[in-house]
C-alpha atoms as a PDB file:
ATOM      1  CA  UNK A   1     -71.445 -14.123  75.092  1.00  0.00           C
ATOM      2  CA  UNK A   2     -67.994 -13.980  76.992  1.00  0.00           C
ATOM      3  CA  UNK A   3     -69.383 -11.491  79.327  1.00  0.00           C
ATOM      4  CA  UNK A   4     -71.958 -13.132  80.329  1.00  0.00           C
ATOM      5  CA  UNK A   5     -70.631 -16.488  80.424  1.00  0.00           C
ATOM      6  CA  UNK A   6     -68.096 -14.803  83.050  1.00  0.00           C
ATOM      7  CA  UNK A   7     -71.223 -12.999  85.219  1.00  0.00           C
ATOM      8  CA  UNK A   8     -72.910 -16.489  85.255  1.00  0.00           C
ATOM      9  CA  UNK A   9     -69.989 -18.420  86.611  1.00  0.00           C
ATOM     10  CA  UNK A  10     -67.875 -16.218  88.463  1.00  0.00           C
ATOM     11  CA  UNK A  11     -70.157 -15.144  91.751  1.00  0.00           C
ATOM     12  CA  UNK A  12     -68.467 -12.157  93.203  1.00  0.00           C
ATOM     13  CA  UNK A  13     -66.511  -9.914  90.742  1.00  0.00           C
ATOM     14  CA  UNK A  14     -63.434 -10.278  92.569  1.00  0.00           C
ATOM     15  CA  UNK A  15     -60.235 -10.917  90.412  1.00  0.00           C
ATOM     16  CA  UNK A  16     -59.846 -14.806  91.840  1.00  0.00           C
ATOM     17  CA  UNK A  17     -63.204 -15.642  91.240  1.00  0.00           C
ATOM     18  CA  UNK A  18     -62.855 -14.202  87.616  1.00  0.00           C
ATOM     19  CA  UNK A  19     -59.789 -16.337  86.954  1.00  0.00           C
ATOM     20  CA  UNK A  20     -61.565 -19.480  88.269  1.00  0.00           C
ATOM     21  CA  UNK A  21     -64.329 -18.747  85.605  1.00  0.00           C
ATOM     22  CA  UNK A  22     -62.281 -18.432  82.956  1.00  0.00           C
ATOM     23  CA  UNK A  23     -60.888 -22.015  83.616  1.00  0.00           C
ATOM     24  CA  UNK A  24     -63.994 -23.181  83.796  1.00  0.00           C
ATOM     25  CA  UNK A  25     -64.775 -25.104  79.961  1.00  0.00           C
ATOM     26  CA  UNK A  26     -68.476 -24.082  79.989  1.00  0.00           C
ATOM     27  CA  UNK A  27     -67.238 -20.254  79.877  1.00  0.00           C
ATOM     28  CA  UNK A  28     -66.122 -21.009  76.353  1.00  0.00           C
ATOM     29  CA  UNK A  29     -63.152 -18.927  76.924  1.00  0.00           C
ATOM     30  CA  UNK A  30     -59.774 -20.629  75.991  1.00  0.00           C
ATOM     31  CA  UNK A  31     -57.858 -21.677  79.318  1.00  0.00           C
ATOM     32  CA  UNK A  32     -54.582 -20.863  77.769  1.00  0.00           C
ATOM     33  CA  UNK A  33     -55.460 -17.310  78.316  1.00  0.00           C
ATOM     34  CA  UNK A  34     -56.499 -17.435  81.818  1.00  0.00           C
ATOM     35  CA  UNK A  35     -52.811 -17.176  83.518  1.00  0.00           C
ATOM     36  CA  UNK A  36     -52.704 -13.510  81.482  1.00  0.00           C
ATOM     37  CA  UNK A  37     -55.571 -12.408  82.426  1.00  0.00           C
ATOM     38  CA  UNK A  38     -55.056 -13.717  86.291  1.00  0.00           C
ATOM     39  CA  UNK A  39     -51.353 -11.662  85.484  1.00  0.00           C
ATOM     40  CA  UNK A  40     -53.369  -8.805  83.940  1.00  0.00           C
ATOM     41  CA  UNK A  41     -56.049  -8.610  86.906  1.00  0.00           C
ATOM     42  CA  UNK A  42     -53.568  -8.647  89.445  1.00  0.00           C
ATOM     43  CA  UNK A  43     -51.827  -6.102  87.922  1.00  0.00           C
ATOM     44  CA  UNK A  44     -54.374  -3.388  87.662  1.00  0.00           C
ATOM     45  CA  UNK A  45     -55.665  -3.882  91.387  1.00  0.00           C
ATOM     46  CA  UNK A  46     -51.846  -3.788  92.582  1.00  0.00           C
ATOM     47  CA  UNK A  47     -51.153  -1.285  95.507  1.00  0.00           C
ATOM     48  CA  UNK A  48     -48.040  -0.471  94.034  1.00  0.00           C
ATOM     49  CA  UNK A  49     -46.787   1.286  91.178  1.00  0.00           C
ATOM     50  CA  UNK A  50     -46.713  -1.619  88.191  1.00  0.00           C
ATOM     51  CA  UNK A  51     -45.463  -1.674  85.147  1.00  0.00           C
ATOM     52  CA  UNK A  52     -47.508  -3.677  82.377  1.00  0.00           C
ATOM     53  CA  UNK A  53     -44.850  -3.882  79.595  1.00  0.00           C
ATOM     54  CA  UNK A  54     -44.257  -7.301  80.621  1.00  0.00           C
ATOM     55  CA  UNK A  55     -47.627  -8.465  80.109  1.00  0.00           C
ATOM     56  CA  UNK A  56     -48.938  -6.755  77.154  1.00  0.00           C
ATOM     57  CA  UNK A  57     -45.423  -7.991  75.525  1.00  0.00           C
ATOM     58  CA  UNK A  58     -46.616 -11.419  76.450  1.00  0.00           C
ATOM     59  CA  UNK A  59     -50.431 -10.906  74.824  1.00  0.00           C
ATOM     60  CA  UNK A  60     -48.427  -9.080  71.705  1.00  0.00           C
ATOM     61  CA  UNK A  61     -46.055 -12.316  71.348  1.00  0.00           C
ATOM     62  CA  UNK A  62     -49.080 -14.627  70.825  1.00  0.00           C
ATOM     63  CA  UNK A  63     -49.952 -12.789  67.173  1.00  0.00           C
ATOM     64  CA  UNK A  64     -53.429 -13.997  67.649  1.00  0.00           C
ATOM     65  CA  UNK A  65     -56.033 -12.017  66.232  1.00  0.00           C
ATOM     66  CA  UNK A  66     -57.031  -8.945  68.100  1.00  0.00           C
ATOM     67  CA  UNK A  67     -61.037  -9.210  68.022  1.00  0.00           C
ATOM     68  CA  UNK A  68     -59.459 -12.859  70.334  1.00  0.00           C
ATOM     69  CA  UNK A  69     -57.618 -10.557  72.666  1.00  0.00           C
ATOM     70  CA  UNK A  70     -60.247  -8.394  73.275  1.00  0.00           C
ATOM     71  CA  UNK A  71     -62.863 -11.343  73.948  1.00  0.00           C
ATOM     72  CA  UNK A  72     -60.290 -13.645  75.693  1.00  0.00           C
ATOM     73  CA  UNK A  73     -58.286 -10.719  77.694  1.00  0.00           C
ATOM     74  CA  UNK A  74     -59.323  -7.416  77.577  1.00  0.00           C
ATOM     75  CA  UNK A  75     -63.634  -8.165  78.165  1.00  0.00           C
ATOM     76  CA  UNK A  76     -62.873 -10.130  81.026  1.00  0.00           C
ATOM     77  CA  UNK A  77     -60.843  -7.715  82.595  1.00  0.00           C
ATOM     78  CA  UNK A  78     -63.246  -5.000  81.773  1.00  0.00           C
ATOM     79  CA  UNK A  79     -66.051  -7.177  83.274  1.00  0.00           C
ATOM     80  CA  UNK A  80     -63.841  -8.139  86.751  1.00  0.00           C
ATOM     81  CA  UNK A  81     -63.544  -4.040  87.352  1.00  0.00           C
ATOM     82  CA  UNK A  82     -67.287  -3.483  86.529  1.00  0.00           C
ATOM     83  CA  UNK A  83     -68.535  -6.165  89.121  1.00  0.00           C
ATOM     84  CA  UNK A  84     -66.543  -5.180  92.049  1.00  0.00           C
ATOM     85  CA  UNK A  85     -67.468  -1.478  91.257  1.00  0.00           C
ATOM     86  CA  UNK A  86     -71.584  -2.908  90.842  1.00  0.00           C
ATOM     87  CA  UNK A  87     -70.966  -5.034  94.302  1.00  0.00           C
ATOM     88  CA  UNK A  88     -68.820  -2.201  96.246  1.00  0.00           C
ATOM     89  CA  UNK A  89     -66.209  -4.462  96.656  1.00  0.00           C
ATOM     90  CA  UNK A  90     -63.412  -1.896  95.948  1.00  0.00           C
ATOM     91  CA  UNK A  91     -63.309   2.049  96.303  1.00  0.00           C
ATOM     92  CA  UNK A  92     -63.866   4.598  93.933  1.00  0.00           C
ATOM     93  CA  UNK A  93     -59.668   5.514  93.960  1.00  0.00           C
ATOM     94  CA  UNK A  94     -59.348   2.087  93.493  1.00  0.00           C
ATOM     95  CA  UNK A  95     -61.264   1.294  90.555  1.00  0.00           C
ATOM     96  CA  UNK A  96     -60.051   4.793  89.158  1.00  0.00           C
ATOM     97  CA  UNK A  97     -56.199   3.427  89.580  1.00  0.00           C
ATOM     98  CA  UNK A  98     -57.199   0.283  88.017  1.00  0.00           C
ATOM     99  CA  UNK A  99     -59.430   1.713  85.293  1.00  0.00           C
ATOM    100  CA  UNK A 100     -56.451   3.984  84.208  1.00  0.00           C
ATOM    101  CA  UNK A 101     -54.245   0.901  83.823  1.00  0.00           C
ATOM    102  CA  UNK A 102     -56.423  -0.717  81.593  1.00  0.00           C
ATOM    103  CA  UNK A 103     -56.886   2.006  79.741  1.00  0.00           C
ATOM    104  CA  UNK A 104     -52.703   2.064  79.479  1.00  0.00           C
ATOM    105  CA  UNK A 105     -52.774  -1.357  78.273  1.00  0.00           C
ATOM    106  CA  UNK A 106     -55.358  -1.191  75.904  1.00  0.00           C
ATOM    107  CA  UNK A 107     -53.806   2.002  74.113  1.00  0.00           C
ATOM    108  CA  UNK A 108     -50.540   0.059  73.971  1.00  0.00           C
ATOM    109  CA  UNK A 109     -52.098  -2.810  72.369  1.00  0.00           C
ATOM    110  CA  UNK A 110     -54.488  -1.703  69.953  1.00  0.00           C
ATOM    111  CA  UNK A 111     -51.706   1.091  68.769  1.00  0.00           C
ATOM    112  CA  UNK A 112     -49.685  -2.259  68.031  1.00  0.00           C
ATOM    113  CA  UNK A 113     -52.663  -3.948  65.924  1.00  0.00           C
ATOM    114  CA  UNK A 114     -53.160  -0.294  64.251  1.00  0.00           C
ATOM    115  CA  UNK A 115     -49.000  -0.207  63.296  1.00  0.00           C
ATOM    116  CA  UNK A 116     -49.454  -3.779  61.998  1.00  0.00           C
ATOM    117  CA  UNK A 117     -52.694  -3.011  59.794  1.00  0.00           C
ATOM    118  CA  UNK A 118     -50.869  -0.313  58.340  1.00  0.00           C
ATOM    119  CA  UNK A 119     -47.582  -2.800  57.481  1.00  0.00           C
ATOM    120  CA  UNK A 120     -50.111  -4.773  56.129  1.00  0.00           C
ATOM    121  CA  UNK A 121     -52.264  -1.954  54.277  1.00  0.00           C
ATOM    122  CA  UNK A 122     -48.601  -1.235  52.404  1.00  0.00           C
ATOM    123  CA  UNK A 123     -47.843  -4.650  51.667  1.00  0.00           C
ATOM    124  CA  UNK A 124     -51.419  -5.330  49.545  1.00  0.00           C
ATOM    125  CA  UNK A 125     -52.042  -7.774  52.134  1.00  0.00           C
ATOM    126  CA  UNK A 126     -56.135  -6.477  52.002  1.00  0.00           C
ATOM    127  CA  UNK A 127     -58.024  -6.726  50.212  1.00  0.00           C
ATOM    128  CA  UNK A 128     -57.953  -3.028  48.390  1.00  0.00           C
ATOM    129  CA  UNK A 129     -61.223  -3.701  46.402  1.00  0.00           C
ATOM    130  CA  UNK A 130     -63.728  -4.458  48.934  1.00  0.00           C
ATOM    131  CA  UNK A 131     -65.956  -2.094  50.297  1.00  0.00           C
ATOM    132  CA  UNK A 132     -66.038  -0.895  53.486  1.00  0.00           C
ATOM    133  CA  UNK A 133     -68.865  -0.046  55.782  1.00  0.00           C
ATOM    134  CA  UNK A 134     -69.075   2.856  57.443  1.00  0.00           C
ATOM    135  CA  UNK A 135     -69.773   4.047  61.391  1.00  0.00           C
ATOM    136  CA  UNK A 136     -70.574   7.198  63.278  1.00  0.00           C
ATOM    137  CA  UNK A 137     -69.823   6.997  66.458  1.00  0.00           C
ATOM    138  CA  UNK A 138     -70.775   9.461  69.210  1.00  0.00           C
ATOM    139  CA  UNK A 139     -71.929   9.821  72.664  1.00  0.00           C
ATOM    140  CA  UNK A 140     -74.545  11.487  74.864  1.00  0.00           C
ATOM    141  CA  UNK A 141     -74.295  13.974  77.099  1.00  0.00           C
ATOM    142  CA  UNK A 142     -73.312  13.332  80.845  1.00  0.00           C
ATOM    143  CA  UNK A 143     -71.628  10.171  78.885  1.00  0.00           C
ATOM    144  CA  UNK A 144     -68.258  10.366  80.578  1.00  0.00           C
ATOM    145  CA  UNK A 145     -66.925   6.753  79.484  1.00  0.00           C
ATOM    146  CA  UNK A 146     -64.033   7.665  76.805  1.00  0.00           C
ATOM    147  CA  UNK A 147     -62.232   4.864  77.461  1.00  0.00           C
ATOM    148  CA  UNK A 148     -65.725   2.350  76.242  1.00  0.00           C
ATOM    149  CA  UNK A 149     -65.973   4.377  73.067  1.00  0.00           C
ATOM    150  CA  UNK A 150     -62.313   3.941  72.209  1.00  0.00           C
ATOM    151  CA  UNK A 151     -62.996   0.087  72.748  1.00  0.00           C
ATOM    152  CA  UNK A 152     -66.042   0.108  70.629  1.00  0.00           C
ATOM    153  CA  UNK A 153     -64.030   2.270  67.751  1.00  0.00           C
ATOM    154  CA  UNK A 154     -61.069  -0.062  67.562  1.00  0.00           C
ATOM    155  CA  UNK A 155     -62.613  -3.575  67.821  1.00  0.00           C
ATOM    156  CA  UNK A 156     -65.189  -1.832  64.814  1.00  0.00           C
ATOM    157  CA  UNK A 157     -61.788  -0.966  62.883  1.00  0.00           C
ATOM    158  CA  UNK A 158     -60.040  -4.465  63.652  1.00  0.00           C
ATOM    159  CA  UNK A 159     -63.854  -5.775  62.041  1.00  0.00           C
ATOM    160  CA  UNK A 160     -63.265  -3.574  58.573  1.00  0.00           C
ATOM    161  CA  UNK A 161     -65.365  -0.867  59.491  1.00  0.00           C
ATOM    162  CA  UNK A 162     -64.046   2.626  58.357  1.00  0.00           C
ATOM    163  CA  UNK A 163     -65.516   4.855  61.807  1.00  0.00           C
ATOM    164  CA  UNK A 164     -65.450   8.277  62.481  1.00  0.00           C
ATOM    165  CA  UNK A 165     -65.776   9.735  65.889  1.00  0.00           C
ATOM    166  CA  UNK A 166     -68.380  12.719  66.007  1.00  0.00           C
ATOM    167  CA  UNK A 167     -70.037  14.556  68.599  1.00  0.00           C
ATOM    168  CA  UNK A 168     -67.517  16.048  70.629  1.00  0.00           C
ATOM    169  CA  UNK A 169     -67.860  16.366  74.300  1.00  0.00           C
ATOM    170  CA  UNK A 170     -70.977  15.196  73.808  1.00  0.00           C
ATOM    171  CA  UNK A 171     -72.607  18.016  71.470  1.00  0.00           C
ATOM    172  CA  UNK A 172     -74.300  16.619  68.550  1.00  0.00           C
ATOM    173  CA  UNK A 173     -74.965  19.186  66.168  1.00  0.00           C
ATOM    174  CA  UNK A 174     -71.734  18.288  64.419  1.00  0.00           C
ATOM    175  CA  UNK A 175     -72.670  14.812  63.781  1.00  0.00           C
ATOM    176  CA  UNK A 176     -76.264  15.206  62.388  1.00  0.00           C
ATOM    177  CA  UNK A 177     -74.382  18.073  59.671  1.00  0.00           C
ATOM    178  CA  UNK A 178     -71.564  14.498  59.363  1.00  0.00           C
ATOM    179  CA  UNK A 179     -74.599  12.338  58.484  1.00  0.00           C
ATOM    180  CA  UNK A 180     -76.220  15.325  56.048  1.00  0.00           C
ATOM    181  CA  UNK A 181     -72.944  15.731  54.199  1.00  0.00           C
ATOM    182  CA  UNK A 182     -71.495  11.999  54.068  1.00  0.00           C
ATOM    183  CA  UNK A 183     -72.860   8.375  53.650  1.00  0.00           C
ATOM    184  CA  UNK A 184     -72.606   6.209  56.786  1.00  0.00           C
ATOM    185  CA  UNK A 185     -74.233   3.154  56.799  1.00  0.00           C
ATOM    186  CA  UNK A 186     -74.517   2.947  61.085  1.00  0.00           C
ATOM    187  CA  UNK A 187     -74.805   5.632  63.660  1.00  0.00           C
ATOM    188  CA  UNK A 188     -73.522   5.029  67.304  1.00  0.00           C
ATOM    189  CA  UNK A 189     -74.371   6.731  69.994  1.00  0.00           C
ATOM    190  CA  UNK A 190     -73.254   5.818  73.910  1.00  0.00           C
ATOM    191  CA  UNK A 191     -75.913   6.726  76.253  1.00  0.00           C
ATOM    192  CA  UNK A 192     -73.869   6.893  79.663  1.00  0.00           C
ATOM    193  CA  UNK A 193     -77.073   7.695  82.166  1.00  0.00           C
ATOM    194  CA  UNK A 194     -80.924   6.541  82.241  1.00  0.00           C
ATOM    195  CA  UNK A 195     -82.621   9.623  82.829  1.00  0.00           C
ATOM    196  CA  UNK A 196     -81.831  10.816  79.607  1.00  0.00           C
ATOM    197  CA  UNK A 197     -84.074   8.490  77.286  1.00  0.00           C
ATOM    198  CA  UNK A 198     -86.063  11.599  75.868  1.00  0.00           C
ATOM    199  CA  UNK A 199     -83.246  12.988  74.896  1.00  0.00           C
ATOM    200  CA  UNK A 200     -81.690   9.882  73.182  1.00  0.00           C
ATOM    201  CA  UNK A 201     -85.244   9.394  71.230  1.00  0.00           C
ATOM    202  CA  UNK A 202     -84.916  13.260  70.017  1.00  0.00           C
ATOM    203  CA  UNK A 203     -81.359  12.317  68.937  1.00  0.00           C
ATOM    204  CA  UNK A 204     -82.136   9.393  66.680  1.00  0.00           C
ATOM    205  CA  UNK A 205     -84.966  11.284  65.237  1.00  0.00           C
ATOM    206  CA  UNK A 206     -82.869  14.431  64.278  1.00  0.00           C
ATOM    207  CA  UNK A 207     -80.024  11.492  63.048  1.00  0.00           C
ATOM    208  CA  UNK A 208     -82.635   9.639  60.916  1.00  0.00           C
ATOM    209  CA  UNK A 209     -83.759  13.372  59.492  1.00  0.00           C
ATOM    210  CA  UNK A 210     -80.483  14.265  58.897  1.00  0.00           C
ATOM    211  CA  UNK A 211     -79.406  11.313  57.072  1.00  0.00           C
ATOM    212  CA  UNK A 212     -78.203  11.432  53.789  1.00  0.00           C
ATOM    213  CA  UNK A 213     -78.657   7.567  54.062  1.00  0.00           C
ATOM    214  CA  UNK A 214     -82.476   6.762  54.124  1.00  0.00           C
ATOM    215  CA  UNK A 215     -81.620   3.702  55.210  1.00  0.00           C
ATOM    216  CA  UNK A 216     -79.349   4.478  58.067  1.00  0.00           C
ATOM    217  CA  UNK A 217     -78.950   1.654  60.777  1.00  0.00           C
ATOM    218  CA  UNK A 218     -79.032   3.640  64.558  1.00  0.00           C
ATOM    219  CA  UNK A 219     -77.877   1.441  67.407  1.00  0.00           C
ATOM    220  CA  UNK A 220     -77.532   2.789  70.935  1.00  0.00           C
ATOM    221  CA  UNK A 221     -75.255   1.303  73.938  1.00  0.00           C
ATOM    222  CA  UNK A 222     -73.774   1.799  76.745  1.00  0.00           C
ATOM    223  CA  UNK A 223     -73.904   1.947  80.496  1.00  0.00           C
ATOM    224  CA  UNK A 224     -76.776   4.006  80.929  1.00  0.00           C
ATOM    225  CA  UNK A 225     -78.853   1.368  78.291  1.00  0.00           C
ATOM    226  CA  UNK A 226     -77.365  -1.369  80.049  1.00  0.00           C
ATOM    227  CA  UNK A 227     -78.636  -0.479  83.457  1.00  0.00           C
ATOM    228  CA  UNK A 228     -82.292  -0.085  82.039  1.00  0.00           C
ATOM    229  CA  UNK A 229     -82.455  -1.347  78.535  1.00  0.00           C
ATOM    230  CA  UNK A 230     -86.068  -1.827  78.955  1.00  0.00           C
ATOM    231  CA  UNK A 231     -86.151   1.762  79.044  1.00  0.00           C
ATOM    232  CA  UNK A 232     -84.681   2.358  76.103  1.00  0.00           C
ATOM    233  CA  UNK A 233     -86.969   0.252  73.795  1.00  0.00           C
ATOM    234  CA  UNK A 234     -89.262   1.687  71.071  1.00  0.00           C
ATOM    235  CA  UNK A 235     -87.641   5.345  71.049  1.00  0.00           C
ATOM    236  CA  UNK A 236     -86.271   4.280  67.630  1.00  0.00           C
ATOM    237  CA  UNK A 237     -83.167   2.543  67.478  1.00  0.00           C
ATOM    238  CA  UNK A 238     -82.679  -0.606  65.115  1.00  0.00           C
ATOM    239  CA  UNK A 239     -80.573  -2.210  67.993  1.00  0.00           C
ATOM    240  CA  UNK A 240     -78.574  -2.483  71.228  1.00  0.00           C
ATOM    241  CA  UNK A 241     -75.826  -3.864  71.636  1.00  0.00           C
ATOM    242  CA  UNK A 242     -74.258  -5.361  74.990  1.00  0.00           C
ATOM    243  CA  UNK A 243     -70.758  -5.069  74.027  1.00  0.00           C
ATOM    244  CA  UNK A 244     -68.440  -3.968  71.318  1.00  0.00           C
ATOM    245  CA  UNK A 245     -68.286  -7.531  69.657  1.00  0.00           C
ATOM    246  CA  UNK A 246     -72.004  -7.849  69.766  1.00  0.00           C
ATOM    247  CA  UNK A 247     -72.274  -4.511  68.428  1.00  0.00           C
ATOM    248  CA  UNK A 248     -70.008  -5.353  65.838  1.00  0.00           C
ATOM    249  CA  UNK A 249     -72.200  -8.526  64.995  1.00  0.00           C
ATOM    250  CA  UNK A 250     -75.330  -6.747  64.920  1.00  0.00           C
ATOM    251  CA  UNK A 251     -74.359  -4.126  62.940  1.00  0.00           C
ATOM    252  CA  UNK A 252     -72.809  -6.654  59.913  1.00  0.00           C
ATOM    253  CA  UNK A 253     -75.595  -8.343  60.155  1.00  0.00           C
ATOM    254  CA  UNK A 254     -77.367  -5.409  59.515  1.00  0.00           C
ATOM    255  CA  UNK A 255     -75.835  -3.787  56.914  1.00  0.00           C
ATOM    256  CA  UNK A 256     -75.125  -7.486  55.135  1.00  0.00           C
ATOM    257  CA  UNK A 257     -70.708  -6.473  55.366  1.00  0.00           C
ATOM    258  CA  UNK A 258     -68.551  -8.988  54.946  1.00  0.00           C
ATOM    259  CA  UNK A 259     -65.584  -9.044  57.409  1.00  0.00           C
ATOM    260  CA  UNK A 260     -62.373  -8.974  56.471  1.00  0.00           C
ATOM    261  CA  UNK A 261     -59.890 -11.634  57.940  1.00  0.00           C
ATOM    262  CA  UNK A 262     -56.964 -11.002  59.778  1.00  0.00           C
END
């Protein structure tokens, strides 16, 4: 819902226009976060060497929850690069530089929600007794976009999901012997290119077959399903998801988890 609240108002996906949409009320993004991300935006498109420890000390002050700083900071920054990259409005070095520096600031702050998780793991402040659901998360293939399945993995693990990353460099064999040997109630898998639907299909077949879950849940994103998703439909995935907190929705809803707060 954020993202698209900020495609539908902001026109261009330069970083002025983004701010402007995040004032705007019908965005349903909270205004009192729009002069970080406007500090944020500015940041990663700088020309000169930055330094972000400023900023992400400011988001880390707030204590707010993290699933609210990744929907009210770190999507709408994620969005601003994608459209200027989608409208050529900035080079290739220049949407490297300023992926990179997302990338820095979203390591430093999801490392501080993991060290404060763990402070709270010691202290009994979970709930120790409730079950956890459990995610496999891999990618395809010519699926290049580390830094998206990092995103998807942590706001999963700030949700109560227990996840597991399989399927590295993009060889699979590993995870379908993962889902043979363990119980996982979801499997993930990032599709970073269109031309590869056959291949996806074979995938969730050999996952399903695999399973030691009949009832495994198989839902399929990224930027190759987003450029074509009507490509992607009947090859036999349960569900795609748009983002990592739709993902995250879809896949409670369909396993029936209850989140844990916090």
């Amino acid at each position: 819902m954020t993202a698209e609240m900020i495609r539908r108002n902001s026109g261009p996906g330069d970083p002025a226009s983004v701010v402007a949409a995040l004032s705007d009320p019908a965005s349903g993004i909270d205004g009192a976060w729009a002069p970080v991300v406007s500090a944020l935006i500015r940041a990663i498109f700088s020309e000169q060497e930055i330094r972000l420890e400023a900023i992400i000390a400011e988001i880390l002050d707030r204590n707010r929850p993290f699933l609210e700083v990744y929907s009210q900071v770190l999507m709408p920054v994620c969005v601003c690069v994608r459209g200027r990259w989608s409208r050529e409005e900035a080079s290739f070095v220049e949407i490297t530089l300023a992926s990179g520096r997302i990338a820095l600031a979203f390591n430093s702050i999801s490392q501080a929600y993991v060290e404060r998780h763990l402070m709270r793991e010691e202290s009994d402040a979970l709930h120790p007794g409730d079950a956890e659901a459990r995610l496999l998360l891999a990618r395809m293939p010519g699926d290049n976009h580390a830094l998206g399945l990092q995103i998807v993995e942590t706001v999963f693990r700030q949700s109560g999901w227990r996840v597991q990353r399989g399927g590295d460099g993009g060889h699979l064999d590993s995870c379908f012997q993962e889902l043979k040997r363990d119980h996982f109630d979801v499997f993930g898998l990032s599709v970073g290119i269109t031309s590869i639907v056959g291949d996806v299909a074979i995938a969730i077949d050999r996952a399903r077959a695999a399973s030691l879950n009949s009832a495994l849940h198989v839902c399929i994103g990224g930027a190759g399903v987003l450029a074509a998703p009507e490509a992607f439909t009947g090859i036999g995935a349960d569900f795609f998801a748009t983002d990592a907190l739709e993902g995250v929705a879809l896949a409670n809803r369909a396993v029936g988890f209850n989140v844990l707060s916090g």
